[in-house]
Protein backbone atom coordinates (compact mmCIF):
# COMPACT_ATOMS: atom_id res chain seq x y z
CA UNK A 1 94.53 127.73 -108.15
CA UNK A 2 93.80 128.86 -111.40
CA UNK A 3 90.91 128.47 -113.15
CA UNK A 4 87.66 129.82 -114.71
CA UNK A 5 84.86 130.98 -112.18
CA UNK A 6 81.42 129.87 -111.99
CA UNK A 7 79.27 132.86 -110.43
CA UNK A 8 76.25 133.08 -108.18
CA UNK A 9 74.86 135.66 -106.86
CA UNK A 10 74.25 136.13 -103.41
CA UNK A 11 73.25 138.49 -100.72
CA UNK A 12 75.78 138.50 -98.29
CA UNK A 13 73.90 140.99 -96.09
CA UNK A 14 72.93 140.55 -92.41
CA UNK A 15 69.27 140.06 -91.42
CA UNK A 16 67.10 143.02 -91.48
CA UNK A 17 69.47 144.70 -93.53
CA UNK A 18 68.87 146.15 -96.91
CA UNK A 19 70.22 143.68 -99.70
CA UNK A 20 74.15 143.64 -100.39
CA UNK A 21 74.47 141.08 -103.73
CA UNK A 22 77.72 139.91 -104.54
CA UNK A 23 78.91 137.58 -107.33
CA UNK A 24 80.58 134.05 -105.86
CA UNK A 25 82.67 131.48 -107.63
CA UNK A 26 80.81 128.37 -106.56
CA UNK A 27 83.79 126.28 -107.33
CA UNK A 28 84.44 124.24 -103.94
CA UNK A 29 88.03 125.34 -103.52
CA UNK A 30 87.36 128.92 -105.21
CA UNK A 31 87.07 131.88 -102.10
CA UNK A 32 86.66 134.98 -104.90
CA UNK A 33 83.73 137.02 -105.41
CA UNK A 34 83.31 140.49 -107.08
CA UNK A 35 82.27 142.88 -104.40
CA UNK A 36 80.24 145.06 -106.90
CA UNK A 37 77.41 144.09 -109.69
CA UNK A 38 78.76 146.02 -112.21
CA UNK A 39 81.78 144.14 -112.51
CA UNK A 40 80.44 141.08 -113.46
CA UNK A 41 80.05 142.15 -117.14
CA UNK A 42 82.82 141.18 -119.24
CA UNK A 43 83.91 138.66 -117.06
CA UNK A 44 84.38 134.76 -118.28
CA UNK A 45 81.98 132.53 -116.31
CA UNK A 46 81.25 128.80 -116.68
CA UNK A 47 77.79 128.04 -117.43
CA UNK A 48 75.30 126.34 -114.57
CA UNK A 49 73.35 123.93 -117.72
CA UNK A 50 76.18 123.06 -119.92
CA UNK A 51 79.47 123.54 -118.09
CA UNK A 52 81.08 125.63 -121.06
CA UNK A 53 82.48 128.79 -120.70
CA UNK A 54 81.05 132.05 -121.57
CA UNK A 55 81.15 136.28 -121.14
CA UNK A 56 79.04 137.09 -119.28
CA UNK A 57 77.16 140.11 -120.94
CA UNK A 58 74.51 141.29 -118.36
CA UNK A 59 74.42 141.62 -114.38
CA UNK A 60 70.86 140.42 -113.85
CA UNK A 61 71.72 136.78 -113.22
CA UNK A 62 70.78 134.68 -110.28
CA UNK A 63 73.20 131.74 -111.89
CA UNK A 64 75.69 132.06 -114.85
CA UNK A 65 73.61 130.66 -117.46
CA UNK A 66 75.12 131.17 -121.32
CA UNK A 67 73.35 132.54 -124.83
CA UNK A 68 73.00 129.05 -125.69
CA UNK A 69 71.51 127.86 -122.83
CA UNK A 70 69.29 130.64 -121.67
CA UNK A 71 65.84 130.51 -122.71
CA UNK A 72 65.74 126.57 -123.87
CA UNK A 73 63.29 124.08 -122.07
CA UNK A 74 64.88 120.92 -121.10
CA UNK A 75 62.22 119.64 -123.64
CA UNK A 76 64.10 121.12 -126.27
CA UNK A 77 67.21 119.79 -125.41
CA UNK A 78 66.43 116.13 -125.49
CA UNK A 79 64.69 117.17 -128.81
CA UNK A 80 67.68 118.14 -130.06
CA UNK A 81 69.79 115.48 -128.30
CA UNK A 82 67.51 112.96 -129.99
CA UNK A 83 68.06 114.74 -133.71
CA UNK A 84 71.63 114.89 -133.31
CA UNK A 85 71.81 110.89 -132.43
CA UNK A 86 68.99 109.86 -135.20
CA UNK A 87 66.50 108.95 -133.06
CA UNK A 88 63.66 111.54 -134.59
């Protein structure tokens, strides 16, 4: 199955061991993770807000989360919804 992932990270670790993160497609059919941080960057991801896809640029990521996305309220979305439609 082909297809673009959507990554978590997640600490696949037992308990009372030190932390092991891994990156996880949370697609439901998707098995594939990338067994090391670092090789997340670079990587096309599909965003946790808007469902578009992305490169990821940094490692330090609980959820995939793109540029656009990152940083904005959901406040600010509807704001913009709402400009976009006419409404304000």
């Amino acid at each position: 199955m082909k297809h673009i992932h959507k990554y978590r990270r997640i600490n696949i670790a037992s308990k009372g061991k030190e932390k092991y993160n891994v990156f996880k497609c949370m697609e439901p059919d998707c098995n594939h993770y990338l067994p090391q941080e670092n090789l997340i960057i670079g990587r096309k991801s599909i965003c946790f807000s808007c469902g578009n896809s992305f490169i990821v640029k940094t490692k330090n990521f609980a959820k995939a989360v793109c540029e656009d996305c990152k940083g904005h309220s959901l406040e600010s979305k509807v704001e913009d919804i709402l400009k976009d439609i006419g409404v304000i």
